[in-house]
C-alpha atoms as a PDB file:
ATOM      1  CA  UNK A   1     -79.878 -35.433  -1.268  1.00  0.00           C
ATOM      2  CA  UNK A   2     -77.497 -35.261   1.742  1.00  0.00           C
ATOM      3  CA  UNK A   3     -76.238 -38.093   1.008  1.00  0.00           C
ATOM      4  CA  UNK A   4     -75.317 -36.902  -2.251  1.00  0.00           C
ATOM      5  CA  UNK A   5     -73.861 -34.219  -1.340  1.00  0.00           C
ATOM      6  CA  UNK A   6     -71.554 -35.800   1.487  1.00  0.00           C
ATOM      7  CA  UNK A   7     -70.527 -38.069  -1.498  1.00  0.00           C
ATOM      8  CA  UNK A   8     -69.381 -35.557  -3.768  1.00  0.00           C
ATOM      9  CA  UNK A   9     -67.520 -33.631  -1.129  1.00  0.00           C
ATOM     10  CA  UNK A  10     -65.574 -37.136   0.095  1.00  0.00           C
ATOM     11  CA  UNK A  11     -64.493 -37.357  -3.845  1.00  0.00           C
ATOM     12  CA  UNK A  12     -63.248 -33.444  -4.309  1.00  0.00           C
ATOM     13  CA  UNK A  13     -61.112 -34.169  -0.645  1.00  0.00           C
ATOM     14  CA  UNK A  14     -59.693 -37.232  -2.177  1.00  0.00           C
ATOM     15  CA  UNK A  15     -59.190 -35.377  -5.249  1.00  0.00           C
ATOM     16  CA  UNK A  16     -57.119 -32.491  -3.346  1.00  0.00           C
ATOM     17  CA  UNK A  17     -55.426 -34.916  -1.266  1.00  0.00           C
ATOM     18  CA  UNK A  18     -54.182 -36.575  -4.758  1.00  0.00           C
ATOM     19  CA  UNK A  19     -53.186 -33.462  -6.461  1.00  0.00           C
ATOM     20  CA  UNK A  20     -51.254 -32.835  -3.483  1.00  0.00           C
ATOM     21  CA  UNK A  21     -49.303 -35.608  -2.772  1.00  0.00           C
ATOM     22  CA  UNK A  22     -48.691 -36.698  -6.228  1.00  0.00           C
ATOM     23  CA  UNK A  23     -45.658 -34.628  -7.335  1.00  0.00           C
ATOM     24  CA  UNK A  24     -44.260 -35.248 -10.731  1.00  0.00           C
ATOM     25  CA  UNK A  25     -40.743 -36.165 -11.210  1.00  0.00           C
ATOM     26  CA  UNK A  26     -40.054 -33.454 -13.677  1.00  0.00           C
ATOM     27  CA  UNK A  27     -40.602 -30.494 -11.609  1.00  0.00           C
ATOM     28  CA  UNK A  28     -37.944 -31.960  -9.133  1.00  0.00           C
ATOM     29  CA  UNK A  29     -35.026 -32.390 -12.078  1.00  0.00           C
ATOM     30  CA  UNK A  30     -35.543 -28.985 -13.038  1.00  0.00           C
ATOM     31  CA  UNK A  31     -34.945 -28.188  -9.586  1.00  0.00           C
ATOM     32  CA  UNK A  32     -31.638 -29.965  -9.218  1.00  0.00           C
ATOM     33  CA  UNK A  33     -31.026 -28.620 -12.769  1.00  0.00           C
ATOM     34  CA  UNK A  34     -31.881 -24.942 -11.838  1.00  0.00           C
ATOM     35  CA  UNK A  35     -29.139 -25.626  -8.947  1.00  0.00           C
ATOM     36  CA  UNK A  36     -26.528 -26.717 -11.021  1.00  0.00           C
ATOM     37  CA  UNK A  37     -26.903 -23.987 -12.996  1.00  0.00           C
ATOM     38  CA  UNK A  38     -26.167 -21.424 -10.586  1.00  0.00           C
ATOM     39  CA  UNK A  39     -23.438 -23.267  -9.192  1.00  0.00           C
ATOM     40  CA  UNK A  40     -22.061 -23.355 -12.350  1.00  0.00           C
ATOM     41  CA  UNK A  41     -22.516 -19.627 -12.901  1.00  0.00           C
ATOM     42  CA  UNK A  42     -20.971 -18.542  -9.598  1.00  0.00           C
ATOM     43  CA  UNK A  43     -17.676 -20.670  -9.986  1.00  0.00           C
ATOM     44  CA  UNK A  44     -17.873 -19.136 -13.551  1.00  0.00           C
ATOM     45  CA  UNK A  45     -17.957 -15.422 -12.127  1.00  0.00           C
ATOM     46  CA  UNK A  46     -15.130 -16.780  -9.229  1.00  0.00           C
ATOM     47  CA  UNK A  47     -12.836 -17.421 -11.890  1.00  0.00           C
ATOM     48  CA  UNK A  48     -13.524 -14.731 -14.196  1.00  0.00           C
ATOM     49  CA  UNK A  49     -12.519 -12.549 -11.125  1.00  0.00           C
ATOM     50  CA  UNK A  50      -9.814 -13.923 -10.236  1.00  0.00           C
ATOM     51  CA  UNK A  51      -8.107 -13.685 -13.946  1.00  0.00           C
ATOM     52  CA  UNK A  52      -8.930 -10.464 -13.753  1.00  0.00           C
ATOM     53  CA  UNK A  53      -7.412  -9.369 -10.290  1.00  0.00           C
ATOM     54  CA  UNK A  54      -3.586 -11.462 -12.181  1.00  0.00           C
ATOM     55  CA  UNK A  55      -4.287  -8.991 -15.513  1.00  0.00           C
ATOM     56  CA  UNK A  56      -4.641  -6.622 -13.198  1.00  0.00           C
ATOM     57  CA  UNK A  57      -1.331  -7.703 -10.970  1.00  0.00           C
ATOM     58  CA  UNK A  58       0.889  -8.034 -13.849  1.00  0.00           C
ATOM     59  CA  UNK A  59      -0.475  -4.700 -15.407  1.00  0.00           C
ATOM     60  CA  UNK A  60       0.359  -2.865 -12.248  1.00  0.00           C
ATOM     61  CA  UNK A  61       4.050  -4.553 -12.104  1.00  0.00           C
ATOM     62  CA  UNK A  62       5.549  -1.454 -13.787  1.00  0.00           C
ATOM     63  CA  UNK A  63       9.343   0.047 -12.694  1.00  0.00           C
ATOM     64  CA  UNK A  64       7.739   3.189 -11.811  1.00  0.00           C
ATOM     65  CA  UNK A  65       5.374   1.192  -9.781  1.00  0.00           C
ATOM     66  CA  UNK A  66       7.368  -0.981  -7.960  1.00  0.00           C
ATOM     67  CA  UNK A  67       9.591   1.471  -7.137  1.00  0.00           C
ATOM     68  CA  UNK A  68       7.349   3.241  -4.586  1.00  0.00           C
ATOM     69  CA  UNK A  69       7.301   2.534  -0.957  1.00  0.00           C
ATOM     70  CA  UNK A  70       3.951   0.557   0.280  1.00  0.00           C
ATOM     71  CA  UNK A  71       3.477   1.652   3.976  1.00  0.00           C
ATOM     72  CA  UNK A  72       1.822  -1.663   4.941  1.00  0.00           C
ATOM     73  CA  UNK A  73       4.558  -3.421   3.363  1.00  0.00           C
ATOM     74  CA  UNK A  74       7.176  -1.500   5.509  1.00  0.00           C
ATOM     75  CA  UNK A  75       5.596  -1.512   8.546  1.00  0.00           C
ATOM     76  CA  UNK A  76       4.670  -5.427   9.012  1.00  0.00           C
ATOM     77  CA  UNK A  77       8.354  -5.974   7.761  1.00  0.00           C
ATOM     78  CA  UNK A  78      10.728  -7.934  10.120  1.00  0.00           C
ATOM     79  CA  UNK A  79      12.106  -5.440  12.380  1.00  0.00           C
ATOM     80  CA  UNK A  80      14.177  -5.199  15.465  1.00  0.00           C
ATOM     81  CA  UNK A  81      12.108  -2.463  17.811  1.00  0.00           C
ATOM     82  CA  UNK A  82      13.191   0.150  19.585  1.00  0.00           C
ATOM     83  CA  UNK A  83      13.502  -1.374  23.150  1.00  0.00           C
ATOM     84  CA  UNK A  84      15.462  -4.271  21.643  1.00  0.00           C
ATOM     85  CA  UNK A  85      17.755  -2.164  19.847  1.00  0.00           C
ATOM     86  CA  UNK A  86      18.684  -0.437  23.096  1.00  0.00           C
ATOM     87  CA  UNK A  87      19.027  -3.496  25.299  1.00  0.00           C
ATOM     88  CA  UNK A  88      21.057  -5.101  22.091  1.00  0.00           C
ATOM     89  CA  UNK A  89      23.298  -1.769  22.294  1.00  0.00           C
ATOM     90  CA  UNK A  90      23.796  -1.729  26.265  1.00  0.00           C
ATOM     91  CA  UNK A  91      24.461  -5.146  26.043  1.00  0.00           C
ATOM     92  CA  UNK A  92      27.448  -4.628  23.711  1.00  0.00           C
ATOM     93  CA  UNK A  93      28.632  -1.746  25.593  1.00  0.00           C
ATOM     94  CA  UNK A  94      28.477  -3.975  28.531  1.00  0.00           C
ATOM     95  CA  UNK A  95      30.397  -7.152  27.287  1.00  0.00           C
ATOM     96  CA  UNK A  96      33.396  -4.800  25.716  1.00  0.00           C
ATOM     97  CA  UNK A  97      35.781  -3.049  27.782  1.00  0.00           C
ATOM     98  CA  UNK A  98      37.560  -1.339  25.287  1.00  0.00           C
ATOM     99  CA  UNK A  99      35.151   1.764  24.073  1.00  0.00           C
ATOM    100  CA  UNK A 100      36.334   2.024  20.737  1.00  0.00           C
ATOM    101  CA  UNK A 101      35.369  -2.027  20.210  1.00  0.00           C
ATOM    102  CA  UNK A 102      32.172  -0.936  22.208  1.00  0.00           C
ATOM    103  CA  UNK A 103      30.890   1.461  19.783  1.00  0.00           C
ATOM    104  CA  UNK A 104      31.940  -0.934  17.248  1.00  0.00           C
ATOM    105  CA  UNK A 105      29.343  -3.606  18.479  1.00  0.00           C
ATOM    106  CA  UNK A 106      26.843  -1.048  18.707  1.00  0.00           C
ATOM    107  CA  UNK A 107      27.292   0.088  15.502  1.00  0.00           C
ATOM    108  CA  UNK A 108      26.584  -3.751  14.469  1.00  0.00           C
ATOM    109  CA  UNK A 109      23.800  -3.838  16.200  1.00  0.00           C
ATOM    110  CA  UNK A 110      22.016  -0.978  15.008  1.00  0.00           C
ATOM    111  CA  UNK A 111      22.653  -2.351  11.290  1.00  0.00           C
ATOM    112  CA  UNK A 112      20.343  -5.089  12.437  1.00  0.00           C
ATOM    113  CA  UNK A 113      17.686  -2.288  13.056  1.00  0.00           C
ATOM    114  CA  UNK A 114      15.251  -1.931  10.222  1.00  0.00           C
ATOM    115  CA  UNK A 115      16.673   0.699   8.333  1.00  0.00           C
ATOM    116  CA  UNK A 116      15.662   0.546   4.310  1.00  0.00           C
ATOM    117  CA  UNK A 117      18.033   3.431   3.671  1.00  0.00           C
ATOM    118  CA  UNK A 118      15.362   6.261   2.486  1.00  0.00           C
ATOM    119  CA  UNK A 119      14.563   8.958   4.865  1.00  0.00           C
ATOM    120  CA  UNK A 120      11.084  11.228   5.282  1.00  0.00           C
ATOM    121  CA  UNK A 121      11.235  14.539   4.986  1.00  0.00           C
ATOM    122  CA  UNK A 122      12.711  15.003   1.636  1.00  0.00           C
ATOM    123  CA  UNK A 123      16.007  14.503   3.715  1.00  0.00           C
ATOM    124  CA  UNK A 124      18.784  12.874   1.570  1.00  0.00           C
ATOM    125  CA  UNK A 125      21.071  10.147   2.922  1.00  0.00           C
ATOM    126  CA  UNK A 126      24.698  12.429   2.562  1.00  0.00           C
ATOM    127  CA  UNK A 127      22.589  14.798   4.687  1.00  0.00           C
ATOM    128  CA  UNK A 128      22.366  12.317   7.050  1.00  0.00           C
ATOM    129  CA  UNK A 129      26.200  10.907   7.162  1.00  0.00           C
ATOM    130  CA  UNK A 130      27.212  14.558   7.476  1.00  0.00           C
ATOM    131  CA  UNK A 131      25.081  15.155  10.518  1.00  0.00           C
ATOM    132  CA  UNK A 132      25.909  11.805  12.182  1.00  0.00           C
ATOM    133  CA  UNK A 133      29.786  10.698  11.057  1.00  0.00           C
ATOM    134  CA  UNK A 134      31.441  14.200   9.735  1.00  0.00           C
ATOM    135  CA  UNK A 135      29.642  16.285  11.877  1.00  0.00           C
ATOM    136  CA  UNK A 136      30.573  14.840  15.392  1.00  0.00           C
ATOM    137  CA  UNK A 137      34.328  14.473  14.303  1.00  0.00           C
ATOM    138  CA  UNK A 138      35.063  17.738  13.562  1.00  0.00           C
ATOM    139  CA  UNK A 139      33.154  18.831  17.378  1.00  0.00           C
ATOM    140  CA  UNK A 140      35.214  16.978  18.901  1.00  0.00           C
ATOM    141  CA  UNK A 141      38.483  18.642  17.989  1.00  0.00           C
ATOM    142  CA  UNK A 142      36.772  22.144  18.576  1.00  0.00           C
ATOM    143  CA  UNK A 143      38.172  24.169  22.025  1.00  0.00           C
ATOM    144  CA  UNK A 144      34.837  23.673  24.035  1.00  0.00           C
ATOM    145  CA  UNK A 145      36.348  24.762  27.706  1.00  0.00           C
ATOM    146  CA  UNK A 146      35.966  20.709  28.828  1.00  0.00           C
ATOM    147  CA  UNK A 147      38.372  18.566  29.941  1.00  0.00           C
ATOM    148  CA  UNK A 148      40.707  16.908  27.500  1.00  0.00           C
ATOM    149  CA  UNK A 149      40.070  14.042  29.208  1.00  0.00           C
ATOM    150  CA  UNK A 150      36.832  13.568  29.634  1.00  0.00           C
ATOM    151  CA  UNK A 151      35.534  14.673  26.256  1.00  0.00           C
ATOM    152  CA  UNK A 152      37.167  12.377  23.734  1.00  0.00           C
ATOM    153  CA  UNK A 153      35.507   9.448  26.003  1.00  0.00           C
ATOM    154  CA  UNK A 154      32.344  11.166  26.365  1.00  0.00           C
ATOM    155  CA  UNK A 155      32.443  11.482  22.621  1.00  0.00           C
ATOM    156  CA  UNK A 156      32.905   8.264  21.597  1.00  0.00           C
ATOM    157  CA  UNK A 157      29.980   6.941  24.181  1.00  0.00           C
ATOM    158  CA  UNK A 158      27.777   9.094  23.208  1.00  0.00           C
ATOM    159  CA  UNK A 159      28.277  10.091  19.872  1.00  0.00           C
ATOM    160  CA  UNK A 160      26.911   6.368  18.195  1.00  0.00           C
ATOM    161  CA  UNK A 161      24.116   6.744  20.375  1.00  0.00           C
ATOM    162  CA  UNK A 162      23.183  10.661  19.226  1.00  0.00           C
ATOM    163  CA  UNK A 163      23.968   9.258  15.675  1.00  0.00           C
ATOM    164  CA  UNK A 164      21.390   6.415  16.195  1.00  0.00           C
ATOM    165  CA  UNK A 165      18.612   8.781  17.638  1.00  0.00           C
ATOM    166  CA  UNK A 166      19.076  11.438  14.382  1.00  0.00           C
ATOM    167  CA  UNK A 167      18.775   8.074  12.087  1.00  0.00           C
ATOM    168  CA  UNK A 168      15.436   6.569  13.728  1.00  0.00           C
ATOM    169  CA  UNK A 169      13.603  10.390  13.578  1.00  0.00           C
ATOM    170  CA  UNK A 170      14.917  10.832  10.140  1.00  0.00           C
ATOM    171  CA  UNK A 171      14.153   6.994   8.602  1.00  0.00           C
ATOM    172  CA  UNK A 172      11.352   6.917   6.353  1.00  0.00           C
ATOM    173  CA  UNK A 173      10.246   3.032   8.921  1.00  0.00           C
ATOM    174  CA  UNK A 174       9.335   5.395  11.984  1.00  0.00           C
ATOM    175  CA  UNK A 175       7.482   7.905   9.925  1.00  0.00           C
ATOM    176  CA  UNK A 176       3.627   8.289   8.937  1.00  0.00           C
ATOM    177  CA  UNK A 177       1.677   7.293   5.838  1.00  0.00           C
ATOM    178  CA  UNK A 178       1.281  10.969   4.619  1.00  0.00           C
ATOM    179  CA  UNK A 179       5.129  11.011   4.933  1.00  0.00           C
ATOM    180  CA  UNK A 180       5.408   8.091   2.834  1.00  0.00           C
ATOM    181  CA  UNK A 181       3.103   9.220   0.380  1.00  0.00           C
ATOM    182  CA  UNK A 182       4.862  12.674   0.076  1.00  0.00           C
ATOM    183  CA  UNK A 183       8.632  10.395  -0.577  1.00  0.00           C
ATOM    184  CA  UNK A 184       6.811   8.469  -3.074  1.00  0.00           C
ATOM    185  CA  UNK A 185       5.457  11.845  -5.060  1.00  0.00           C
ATOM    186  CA  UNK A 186       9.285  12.741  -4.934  1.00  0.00           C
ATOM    187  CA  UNK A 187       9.927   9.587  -6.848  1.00  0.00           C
ATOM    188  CA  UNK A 188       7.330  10.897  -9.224  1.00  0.00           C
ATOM    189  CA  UNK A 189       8.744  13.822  -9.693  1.00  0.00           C
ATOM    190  CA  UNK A 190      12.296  12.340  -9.985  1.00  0.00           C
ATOM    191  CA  UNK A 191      10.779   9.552 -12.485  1.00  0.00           C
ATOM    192  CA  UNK A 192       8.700  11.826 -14.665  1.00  0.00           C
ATOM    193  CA  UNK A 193      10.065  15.345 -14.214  1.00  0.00           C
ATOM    194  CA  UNK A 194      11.438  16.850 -17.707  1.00  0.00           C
ATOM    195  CA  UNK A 195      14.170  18.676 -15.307  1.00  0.00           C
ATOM    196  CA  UNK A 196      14.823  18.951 -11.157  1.00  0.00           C
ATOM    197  CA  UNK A 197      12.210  21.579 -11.432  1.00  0.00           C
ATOM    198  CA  UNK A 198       9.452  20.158 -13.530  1.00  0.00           C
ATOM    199  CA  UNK A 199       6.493  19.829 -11.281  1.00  0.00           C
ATOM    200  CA  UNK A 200       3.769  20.581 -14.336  1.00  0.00           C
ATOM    201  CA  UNK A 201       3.794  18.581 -17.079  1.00  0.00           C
ATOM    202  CA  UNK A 202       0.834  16.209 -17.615  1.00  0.00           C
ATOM    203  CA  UNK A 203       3.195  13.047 -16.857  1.00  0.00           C
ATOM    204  CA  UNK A 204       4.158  14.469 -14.027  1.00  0.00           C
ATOM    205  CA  UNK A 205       0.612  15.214 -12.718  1.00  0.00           C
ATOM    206  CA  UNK A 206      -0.960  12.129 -13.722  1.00  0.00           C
ATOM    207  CA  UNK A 207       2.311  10.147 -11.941  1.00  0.00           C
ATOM    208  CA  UNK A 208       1.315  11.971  -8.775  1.00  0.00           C
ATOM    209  CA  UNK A 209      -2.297  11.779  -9.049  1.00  0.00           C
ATOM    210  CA  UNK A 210      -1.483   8.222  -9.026  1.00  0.00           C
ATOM    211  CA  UNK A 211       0.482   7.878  -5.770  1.00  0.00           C
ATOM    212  CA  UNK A 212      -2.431   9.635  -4.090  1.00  0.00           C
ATOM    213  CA  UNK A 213      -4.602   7.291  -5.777  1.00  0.00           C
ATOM    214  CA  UNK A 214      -2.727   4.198  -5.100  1.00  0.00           C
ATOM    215  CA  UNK A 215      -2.494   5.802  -1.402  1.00  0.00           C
ATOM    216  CA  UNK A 216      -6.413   6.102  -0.837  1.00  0.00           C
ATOM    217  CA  UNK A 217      -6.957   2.509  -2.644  1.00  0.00           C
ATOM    218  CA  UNK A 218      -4.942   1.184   0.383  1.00  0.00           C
ATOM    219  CA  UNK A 219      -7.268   3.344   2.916  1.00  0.00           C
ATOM    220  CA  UNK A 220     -10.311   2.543   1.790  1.00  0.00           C
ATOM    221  CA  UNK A 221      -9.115  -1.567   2.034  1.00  0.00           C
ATOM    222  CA  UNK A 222      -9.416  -1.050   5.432  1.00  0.00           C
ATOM    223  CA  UNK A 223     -11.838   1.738   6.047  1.00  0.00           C
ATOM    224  CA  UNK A 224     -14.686   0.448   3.909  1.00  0.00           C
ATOM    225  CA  UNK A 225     -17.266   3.079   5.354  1.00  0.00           C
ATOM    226  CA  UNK A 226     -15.025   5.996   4.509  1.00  0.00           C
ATOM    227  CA  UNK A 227     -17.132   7.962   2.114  1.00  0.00           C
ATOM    228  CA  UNK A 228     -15.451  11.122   2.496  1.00  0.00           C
ATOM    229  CA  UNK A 229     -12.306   9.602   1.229  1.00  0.00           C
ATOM    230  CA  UNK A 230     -13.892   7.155  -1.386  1.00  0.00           C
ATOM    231  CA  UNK A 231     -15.057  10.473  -2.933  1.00  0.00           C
ATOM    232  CA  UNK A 232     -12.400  12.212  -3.138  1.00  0.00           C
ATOM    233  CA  UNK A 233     -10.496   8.582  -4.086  1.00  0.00           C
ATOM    234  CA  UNK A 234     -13.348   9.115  -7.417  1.00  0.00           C
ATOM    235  CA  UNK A 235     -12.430  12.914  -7.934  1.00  0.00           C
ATOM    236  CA  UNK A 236      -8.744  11.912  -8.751  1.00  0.00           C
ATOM    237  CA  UNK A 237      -9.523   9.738 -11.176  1.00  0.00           C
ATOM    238  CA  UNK A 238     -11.256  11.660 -12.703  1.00  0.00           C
ATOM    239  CA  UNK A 239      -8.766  14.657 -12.607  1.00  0.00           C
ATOM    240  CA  UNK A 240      -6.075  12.010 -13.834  1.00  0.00           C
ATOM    241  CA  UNK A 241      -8.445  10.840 -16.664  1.00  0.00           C
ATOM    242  CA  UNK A 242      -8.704  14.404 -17.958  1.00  0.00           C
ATOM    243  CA  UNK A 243      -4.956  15.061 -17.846  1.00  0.00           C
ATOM    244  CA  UNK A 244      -4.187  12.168 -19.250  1.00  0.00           C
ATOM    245  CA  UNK A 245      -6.796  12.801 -22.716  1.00  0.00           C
ATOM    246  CA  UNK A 246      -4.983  16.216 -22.709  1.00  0.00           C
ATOM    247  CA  UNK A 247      -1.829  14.284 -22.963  1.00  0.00           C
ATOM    248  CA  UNK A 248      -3.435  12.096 -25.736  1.00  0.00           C
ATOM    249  CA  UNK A 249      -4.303  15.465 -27.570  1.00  0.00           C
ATOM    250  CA  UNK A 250      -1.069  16.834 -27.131  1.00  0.00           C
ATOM    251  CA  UNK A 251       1.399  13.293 -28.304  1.00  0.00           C
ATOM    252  CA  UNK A 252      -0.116   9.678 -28.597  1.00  0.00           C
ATOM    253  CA  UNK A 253       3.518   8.767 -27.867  1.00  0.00           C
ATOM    254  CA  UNK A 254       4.166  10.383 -24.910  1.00  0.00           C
ATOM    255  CA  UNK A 255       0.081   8.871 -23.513  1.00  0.00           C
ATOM    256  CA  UNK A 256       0.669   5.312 -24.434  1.00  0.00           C
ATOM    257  CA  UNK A 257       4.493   5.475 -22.458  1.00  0.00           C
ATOM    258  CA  UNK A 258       2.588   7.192 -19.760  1.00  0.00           C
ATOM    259  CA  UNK A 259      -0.136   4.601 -19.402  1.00  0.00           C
ATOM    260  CA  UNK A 260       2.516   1.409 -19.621  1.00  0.00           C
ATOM    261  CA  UNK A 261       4.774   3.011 -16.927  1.00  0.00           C
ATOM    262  CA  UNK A 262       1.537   4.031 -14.277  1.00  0.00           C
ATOM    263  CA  UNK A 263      -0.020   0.481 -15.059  1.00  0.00           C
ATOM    264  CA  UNK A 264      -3.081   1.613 -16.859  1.00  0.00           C
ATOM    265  CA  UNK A 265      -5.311   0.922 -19.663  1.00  0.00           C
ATOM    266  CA  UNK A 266      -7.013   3.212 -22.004  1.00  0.00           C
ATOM    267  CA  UNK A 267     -10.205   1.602 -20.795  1.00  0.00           C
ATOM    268  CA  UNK A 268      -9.323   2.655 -17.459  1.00  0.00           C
ATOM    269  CA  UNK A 269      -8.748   6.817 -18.969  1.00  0.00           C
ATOM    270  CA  UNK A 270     -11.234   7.100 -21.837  1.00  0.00           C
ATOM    271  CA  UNK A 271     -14.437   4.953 -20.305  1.00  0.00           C
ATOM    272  CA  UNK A 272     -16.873   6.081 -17.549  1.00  0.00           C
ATOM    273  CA  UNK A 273     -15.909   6.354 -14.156  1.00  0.00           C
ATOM    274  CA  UNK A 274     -18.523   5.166 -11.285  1.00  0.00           C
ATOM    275  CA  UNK A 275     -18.380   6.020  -7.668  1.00  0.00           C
ATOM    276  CA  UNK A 276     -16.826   2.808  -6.198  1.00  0.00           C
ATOM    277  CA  UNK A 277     -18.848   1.545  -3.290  1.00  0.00           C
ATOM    278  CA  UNK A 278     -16.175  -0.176  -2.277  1.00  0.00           C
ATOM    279  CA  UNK A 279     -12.269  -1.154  -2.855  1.00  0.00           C
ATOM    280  CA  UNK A 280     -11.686  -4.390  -2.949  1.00  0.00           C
ATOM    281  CA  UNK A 281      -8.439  -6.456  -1.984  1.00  0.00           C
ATOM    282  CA  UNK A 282      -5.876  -7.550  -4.276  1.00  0.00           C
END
């Protein structure tokens, strides 16, 4: 009976020990199947993304669009900085004995200095040569009590360099990203605006909406865990969406010229909205 039983345990472990080791070749192709599958699926989805980040590239390529000032674009530009400016300018001052050559050679130096011609502060560039060329001119022929001969040389020293110092706090390169974003909603307003004092209309609102948009996309690139600004990022679009369908109500002309010159779709106005979790790069 023992016996029996010892022998009928010996043939289940050999059984086991079989079933184990005896794998069929099937399973193991639908494994490497399975795999290529997926592989295939995820360079699928990698290129479906990346037509859809050119579409969305060349949708965004727009006048109106291009037109606006990108503050990461103008600050990693190739500039001269400050303390190289002034070492360039003392140098020229330096190697020139003559001051009116002098100021000359600093005036060439400070074109070097990255100056993209717009200014902050809804400050206009003949505002600018009147406070720096015109303005300096004239004071110098005004009765002031000095000497004769000491202020037309004190003048011409230091008048480049005032002229210079009114230029840097004025340029739109030294100043801030809201300051950007408000010269860019001036462009809006100058792009879009029925007349100099149209602020209203719905193209005008949904042009501005987008700067601010376009402004928080650029945030929240680098400030992923910003949730604060991601919502209110969500909240424009959706106050752009709904000036834009009033638009649509109002002239189907005057929506579809809107939506070509902001770089949008009608998908992107008339379909549902989520709560981005997070903006991705370009």
């Amino acid at each position: 009976m023992l016996r029996s039983i010892q022998t009928r345990m010996h043939l289940l472990q050999g059984a086991a020990v079989r079933t184990v080791h005896t794998t069929p070749a099937s399973s193991g192709r639908r494994r490497n199947n399975r795999k290529a599958e997926l592989e295939a699926q995820r360079v699928a989805e990698a290129e479906a993304k990346e037509r859809a980040k050119e579409q969305l590239k060349k949708l965004k390529a727009t006048e109106f669009l291009n037109s606006l000032v990108q503050p990461k674009r103008l600050f990693d530009s190739t500039q001269i900085s400050q303390q190289d400016a002034a070492i360039s300018s003392s140098l020229a001052f330096q190697s020139s004995a003559d001051a009116n050559s002098g100021a000359k050679n600093f005036d060439a130096g400070l074109k070097r200095q990255a100056d993209s011609g717009n200014y902050a502060y809804q400050i206009k560039a003949d505002e600018v040569e009147l406070i720096t060329n015109v303005a300096p001119k004239v004071g110098s022929g005004v009765d002031s009590g000095l000497s004769n001969s000491i202020l037309p040389e004190t003048v011409n020293k230091n008048g480049p360099i005032q002229a210079d110092i009114v230029r840097r706090v004025a340029a739109l390169d030294n100043a801030n990203a809201k300051a950007i974003t408000m010269f860019n909603i001036g462009r809006a307003l100058e792009k879009f605006g029925r007349s100099d004092a149209d602020s209203g209309s719905a193209e005008v609102q949904a042009a501005v909406w987008t700067v601010r948009i376009n402004s928080l996309e650029e945030h929240l690139r680098q400030n992923h865990k910003d949730h604060q600004n991601r919502r209110s990022y969500t909240k424009l679009l959706h106050k752009r969406a709904k000036m834009l369908k009033y638009l649509r109500r109002e002239s189907l002309e005057r929506y579809y010229l809107c939506l070509k010159q902001l770089g949008l779709t009608k998908e992107m106005v008339e379909g549902e909205i989520l709560i981005p979790r997070r903006v991705e790069y370009e």
